[in-house]
PDB file of N, CA and C in Angstrom:
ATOM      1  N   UNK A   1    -120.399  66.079  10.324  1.00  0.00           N
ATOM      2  CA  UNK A   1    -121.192  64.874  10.409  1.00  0.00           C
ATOM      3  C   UNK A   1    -120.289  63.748  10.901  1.00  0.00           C
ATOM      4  N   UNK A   2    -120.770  62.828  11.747  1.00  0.00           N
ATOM      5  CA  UNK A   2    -120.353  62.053  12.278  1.00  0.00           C
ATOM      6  C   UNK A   2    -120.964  60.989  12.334  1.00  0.00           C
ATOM      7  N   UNK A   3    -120.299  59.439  11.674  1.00  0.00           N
ATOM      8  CA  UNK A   3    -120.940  58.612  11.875  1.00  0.00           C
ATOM      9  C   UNK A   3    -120.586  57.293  12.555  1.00  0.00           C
ATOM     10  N   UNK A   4    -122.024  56.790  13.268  1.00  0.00           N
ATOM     11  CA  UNK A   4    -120.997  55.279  14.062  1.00  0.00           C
ATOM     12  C   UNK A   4    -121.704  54.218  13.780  1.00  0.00           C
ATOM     13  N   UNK A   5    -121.618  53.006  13.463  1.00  0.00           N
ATOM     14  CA  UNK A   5    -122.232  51.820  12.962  1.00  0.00           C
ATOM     15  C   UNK A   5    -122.423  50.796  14.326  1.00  0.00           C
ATOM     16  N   UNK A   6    -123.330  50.193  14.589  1.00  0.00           N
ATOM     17  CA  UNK A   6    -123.228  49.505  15.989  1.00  0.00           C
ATOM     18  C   UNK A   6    -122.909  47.886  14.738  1.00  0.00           C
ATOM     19  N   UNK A   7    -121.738  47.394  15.024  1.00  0.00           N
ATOM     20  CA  UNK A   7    -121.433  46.640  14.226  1.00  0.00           C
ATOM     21  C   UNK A   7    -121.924  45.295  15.263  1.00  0.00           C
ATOM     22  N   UNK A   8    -122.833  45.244  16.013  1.00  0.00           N
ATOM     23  CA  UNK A   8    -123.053  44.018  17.046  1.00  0.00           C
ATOM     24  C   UNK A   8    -124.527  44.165  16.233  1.00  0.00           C
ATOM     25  N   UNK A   9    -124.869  45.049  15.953  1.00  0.00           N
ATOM     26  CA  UNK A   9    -126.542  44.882  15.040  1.00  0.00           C
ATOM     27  C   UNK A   9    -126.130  44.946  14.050  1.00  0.00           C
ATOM     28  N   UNK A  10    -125.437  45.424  13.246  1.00  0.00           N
ATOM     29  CA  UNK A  10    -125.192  45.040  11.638  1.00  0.00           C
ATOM     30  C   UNK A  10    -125.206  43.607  11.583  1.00  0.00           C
ATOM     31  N   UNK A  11    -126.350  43.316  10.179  1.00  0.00           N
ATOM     32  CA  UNK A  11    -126.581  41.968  10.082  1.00  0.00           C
ATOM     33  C   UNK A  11    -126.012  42.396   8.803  1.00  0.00           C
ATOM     34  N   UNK A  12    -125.580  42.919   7.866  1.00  0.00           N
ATOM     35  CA  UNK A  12    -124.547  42.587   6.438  1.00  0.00           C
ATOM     36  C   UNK A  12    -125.708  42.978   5.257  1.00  0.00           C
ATOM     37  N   UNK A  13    -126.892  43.360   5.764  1.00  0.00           N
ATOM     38  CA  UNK A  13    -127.505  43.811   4.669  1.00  0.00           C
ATOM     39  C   UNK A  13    -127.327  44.171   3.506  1.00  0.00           C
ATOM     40  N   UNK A  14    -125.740  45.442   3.520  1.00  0.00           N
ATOM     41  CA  UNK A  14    -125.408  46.345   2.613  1.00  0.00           C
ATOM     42  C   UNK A  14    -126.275  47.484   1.975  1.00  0.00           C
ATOM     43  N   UNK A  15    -126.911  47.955   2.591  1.00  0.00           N
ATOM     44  CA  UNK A  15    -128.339  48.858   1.855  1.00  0.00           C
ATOM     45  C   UNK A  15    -127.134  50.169   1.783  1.00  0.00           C
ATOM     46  N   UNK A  16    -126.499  50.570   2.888  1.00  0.00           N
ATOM     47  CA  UNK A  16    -125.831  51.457   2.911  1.00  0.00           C
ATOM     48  C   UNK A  16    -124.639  51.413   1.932  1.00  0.00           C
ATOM     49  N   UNK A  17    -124.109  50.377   1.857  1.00  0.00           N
ATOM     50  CA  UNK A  17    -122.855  50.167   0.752  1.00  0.00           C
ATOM     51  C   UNK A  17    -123.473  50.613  -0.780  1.00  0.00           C
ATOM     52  N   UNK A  18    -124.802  50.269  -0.993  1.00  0.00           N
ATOM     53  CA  UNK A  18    -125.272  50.124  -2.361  1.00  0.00           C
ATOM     54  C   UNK A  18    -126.100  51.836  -2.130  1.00  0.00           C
ATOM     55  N   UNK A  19    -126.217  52.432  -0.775  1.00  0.00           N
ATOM     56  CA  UNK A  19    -126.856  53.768  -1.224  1.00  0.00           C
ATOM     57  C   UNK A  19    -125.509  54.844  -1.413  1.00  0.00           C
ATOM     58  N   UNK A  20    -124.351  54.822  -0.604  1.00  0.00           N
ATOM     59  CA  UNK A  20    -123.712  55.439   0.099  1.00  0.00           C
ATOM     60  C   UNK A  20    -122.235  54.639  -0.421  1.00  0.00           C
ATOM     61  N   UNK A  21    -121.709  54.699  -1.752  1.00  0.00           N
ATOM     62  CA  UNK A  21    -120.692  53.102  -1.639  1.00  0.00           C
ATOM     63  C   UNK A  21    -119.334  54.127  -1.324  1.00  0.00           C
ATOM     64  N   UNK A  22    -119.190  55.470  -1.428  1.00  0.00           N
ATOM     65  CA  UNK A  22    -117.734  56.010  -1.200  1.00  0.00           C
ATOM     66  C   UNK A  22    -117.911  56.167   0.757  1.00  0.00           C
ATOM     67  N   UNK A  23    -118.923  55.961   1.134  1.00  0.00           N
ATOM     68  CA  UNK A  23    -118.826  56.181   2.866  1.00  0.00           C
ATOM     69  C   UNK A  23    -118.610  54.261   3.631  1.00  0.00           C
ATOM     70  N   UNK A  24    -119.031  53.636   2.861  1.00  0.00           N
ATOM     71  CA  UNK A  24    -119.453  52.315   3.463  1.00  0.00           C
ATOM     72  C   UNK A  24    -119.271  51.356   2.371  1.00  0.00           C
ATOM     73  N   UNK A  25    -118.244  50.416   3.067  1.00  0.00           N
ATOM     74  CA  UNK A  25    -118.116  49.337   2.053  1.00  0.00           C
ATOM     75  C   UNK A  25    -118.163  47.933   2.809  1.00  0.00           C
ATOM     76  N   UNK A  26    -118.858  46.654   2.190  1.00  0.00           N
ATOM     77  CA  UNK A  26    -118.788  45.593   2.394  1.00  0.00           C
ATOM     78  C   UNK A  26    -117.278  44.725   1.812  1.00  0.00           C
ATOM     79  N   UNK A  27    -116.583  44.034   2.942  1.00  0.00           N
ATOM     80  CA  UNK A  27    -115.824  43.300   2.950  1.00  0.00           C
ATOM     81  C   UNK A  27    -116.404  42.318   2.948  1.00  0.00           C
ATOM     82  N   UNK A  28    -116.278  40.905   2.206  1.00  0.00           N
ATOM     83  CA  UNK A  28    -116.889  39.421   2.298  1.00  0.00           C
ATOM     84  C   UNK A  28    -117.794  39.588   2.440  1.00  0.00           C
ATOM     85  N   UNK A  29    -118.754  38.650   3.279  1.00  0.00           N
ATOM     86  CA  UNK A  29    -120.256  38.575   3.855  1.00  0.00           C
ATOM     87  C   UNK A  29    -120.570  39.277   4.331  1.00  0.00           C
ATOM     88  N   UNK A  30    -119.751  39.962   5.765  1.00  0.00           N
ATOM     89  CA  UNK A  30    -119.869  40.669   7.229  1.00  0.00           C
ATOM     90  C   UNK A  30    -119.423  41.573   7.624  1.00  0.00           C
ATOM     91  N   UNK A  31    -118.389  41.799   6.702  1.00  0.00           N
ATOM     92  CA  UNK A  31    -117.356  42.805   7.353  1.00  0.00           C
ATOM     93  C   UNK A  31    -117.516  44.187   6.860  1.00  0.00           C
ATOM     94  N   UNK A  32    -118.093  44.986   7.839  1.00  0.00           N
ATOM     95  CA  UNK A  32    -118.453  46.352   6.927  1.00  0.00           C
ATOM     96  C   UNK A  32    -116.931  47.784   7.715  1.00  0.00           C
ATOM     97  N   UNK A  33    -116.713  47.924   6.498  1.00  0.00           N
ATOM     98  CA  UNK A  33    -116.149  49.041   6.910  1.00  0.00           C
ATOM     99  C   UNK A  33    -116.637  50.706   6.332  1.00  0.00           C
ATOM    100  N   UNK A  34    -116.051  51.898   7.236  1.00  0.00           N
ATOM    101  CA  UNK A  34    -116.977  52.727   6.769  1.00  0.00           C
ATOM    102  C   UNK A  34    -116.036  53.922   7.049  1.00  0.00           C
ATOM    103  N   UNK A  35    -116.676  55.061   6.811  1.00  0.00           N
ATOM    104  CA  UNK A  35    -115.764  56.599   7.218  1.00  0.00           C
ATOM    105  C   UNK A  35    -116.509  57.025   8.168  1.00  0.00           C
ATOM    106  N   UNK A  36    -115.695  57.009   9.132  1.00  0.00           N
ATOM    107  CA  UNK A  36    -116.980  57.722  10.612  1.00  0.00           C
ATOM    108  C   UNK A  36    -116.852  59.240  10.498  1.00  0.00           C
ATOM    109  N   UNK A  37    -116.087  60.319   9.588  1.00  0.00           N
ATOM    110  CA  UNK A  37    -116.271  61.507   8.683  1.00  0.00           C
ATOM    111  C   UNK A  37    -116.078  61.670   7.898  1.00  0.00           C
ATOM    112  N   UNK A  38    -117.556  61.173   7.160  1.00  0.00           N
ATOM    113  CA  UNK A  38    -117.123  61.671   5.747  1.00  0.00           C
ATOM    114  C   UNK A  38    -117.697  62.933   5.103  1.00  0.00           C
ATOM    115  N   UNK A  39    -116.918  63.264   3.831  1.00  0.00           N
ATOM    116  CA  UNK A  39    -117.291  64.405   3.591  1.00  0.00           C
ATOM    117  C   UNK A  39    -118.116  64.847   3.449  1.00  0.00           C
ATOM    118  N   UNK A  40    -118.800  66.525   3.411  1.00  0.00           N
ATOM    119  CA  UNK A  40    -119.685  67.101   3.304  1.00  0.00           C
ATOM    120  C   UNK A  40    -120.997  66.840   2.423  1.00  0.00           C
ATOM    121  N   UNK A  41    -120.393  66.479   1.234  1.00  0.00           N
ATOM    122  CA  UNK A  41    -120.837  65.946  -0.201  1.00  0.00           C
ATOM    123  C   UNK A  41    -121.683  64.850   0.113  1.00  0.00           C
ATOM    124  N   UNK A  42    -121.577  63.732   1.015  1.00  0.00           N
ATOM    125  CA  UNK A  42    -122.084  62.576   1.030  1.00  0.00           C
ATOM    126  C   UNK A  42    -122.826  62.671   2.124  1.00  0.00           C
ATOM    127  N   UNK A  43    -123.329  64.001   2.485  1.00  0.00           N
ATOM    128  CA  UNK A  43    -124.544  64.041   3.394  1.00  0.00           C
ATOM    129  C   UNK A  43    -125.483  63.241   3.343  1.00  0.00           C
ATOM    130  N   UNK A  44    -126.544  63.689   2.252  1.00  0.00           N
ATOM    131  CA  UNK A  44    -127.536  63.309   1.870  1.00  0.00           C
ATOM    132  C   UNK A  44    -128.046  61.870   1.262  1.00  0.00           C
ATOM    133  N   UNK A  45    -126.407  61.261   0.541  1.00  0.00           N
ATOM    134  CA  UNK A  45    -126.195  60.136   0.635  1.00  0.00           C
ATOM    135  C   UNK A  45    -126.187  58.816   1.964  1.00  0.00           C
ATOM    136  N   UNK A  46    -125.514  59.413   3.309  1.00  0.00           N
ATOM    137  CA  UNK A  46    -125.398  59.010   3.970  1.00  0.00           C
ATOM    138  C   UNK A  46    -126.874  58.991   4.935  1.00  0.00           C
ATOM    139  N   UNK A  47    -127.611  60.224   4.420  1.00  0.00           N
ATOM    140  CA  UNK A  47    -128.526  60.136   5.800  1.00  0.00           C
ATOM    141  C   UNK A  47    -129.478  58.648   5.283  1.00  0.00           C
ATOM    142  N   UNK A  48    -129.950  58.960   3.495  1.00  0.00           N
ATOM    143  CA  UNK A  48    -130.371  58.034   3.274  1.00  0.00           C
ATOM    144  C   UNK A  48    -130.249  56.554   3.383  1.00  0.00           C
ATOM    145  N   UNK A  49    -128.915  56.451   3.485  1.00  0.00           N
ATOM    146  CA  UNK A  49    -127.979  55.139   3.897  1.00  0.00           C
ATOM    147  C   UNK A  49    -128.692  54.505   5.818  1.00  0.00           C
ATOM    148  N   UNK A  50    -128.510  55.457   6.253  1.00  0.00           N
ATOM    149  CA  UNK A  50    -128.849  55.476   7.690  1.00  0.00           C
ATOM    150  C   UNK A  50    -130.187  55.044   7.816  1.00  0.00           C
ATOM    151  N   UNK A  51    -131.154  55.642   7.068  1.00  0.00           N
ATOM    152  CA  UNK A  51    -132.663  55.115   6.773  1.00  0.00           C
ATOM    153  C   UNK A  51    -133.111  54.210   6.975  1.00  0.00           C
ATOM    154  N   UNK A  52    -132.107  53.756   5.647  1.00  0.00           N
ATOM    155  CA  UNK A  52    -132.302  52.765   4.478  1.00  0.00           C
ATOM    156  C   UNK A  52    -132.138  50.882   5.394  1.00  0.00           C
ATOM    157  N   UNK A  53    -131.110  51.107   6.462  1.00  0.00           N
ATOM    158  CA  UNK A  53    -130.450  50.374   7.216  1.00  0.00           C
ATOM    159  C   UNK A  53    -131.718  49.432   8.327  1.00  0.00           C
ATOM    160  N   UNK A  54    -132.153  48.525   7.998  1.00  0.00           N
ATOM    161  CA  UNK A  54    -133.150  47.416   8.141  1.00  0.00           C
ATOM    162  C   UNK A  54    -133.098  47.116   9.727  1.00  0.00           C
ATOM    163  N   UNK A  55    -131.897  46.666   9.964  1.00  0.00           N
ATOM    164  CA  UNK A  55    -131.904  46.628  11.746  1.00  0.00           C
ATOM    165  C   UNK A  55    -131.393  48.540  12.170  1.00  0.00           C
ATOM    166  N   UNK A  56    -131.568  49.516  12.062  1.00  0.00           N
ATOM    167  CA  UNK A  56    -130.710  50.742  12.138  1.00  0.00           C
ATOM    168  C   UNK A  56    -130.093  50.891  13.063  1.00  0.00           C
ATOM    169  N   UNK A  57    -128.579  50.086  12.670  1.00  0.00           N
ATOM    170  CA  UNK A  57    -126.993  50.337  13.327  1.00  0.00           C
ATOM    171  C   UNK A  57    -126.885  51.344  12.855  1.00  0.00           C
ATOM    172  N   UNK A  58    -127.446  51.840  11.998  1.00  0.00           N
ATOM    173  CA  UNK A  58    -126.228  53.912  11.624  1.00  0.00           C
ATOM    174  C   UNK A  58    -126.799  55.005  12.335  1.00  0.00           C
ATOM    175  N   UNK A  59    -125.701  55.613  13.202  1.00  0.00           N
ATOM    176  CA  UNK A  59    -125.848  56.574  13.690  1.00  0.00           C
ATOM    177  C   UNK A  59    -125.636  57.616  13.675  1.00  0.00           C
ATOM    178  N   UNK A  60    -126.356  58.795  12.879  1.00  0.00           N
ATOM    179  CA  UNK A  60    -125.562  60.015  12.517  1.00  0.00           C
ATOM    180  C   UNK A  60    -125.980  61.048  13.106  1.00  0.00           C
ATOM    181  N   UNK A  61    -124.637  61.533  13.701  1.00  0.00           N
ATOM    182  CA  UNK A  61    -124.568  62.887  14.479  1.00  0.00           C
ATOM    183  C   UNK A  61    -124.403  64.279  13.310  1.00  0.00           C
ATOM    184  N   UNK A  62    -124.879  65.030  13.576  1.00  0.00           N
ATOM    185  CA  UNK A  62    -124.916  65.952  12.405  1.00  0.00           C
ATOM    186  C   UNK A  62    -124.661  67.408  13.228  1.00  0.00           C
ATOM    187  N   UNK A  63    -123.166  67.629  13.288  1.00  0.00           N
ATOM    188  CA  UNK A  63    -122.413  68.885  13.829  1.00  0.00           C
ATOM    189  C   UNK A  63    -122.649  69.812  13.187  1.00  0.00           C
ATOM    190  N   UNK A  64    -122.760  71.355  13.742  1.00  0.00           N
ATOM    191  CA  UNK A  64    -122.419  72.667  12.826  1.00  0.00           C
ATOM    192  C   UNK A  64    -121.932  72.308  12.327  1.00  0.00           C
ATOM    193  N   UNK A  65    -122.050  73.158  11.186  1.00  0.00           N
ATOM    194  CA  UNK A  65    -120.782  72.770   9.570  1.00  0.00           C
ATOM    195  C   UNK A  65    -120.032  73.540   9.880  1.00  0.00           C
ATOM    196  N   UNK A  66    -119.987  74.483  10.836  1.00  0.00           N
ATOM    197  CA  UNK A  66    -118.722  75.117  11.012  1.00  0.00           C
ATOM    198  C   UNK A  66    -117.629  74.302  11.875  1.00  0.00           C
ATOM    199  N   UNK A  67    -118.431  73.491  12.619  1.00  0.00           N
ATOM    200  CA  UNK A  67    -117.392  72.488  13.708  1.00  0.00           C
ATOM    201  C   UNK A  67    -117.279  71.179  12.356  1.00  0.00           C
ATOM    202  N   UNK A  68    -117.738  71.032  11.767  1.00  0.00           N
ATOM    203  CA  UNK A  68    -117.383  69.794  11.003  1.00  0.00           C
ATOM    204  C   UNK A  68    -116.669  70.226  10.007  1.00  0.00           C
ATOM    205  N   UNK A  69    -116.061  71.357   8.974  1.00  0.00           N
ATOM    206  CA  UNK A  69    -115.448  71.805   8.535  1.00  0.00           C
ATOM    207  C   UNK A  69    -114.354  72.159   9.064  1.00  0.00           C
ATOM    208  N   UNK A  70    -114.170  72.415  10.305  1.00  0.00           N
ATOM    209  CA  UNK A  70    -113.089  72.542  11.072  1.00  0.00           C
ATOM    210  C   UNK A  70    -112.138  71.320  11.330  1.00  0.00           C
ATOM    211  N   UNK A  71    -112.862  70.531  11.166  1.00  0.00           N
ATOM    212  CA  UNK A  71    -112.046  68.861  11.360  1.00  0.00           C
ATOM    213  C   UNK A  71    -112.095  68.615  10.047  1.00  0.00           C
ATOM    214  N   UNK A  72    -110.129  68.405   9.868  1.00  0.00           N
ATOM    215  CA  UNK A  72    -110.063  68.530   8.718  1.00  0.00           C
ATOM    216  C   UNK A  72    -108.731  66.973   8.488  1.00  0.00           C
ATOM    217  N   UNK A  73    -108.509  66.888   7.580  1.00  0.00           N
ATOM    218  CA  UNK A  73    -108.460  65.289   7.579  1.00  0.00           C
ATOM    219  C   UNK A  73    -106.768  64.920   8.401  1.00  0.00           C
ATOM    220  N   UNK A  74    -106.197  66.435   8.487  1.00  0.00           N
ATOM    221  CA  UNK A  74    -104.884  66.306   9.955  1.00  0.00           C
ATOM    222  C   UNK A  74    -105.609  66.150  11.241  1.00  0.00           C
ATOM    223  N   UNK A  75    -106.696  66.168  11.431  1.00  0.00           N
ATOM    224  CA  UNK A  75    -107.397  66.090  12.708  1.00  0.00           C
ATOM    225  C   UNK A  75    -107.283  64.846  13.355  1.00  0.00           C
ATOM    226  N   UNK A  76    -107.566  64.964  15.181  1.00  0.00           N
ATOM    227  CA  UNK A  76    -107.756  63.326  15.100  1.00  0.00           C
ATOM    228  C   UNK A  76    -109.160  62.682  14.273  1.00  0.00           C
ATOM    229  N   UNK A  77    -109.229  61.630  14.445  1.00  0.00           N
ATOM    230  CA  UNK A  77    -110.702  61.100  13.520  1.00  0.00           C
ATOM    231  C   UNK A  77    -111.097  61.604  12.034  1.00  0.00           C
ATOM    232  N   UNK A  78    -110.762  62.451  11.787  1.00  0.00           N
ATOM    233  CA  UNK A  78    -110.886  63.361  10.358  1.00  0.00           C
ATOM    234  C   UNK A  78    -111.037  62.150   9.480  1.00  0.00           C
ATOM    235  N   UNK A  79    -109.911  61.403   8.957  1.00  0.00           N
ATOM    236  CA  UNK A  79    -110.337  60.964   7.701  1.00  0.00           C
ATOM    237  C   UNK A  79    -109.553  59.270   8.270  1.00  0.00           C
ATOM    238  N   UNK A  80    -110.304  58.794   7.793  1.00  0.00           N
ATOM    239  CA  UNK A  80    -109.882  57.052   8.390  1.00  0.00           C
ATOM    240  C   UNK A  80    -111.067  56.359   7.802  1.00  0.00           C
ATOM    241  N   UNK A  81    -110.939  55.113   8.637  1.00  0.00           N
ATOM    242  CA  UNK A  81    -111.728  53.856   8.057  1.00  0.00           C
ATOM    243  C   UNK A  81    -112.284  53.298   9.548  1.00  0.00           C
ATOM    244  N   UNK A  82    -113.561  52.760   9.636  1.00  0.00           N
ATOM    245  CA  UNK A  82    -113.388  51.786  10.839  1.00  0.00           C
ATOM    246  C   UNK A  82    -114.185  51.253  10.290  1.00  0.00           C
ATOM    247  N   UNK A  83    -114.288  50.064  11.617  1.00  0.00           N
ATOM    248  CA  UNK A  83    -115.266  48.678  10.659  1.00  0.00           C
ATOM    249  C   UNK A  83    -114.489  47.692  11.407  1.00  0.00           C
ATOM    250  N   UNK A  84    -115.012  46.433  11.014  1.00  0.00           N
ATOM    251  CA  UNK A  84    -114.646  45.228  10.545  1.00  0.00           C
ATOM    252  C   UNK A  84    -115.834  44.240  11.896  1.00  0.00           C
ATOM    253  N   UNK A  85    -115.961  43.730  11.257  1.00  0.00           N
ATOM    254  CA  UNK A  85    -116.567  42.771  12.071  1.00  0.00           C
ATOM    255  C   UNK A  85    -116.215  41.052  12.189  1.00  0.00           C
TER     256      UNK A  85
END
């Protein structure tokens, strides 16, 4: 699973921080940061997050689990943070 936030439409809602808070977190007012892979576990969390998202900046790509299990957090992109607005 793969996720990308269009942080030019994120208006700071937080729906996702408060559905999803280990994938997506609010910094201050605006500043959202997030895991563009996160783990397996927070699927279902996340899709709802994506939903849930009022202007819908979340974009989730949803890979074989065999290709997303394969990226593993030595990978590039594997395990990080992005964000900030």
């Amino acid at each position: 699973m793969k996720i990308v936030v269009d942080l030019n439409r994120c208006q700071g809602y937080a729906q996702c921080a408060f559905l999803a808070p280990r994938v997506f977190e609010l910094h201050g007012e605006e500043a959202l940061m997030y895991t563009p892979q996160p783990p397996v576990e927070q699927r279902e969390r996340v899709l709802r997050a994506a939903a849930a998202c009022p202007v819908q900046a979340i974009l989730v790509e949803d890979r074989a689990e065999a290709g997303a299990e394969a990226a593993g957090p030595d990978s590039p992109g594997g395990e990080g943070r992005s964000g900030v607005r």
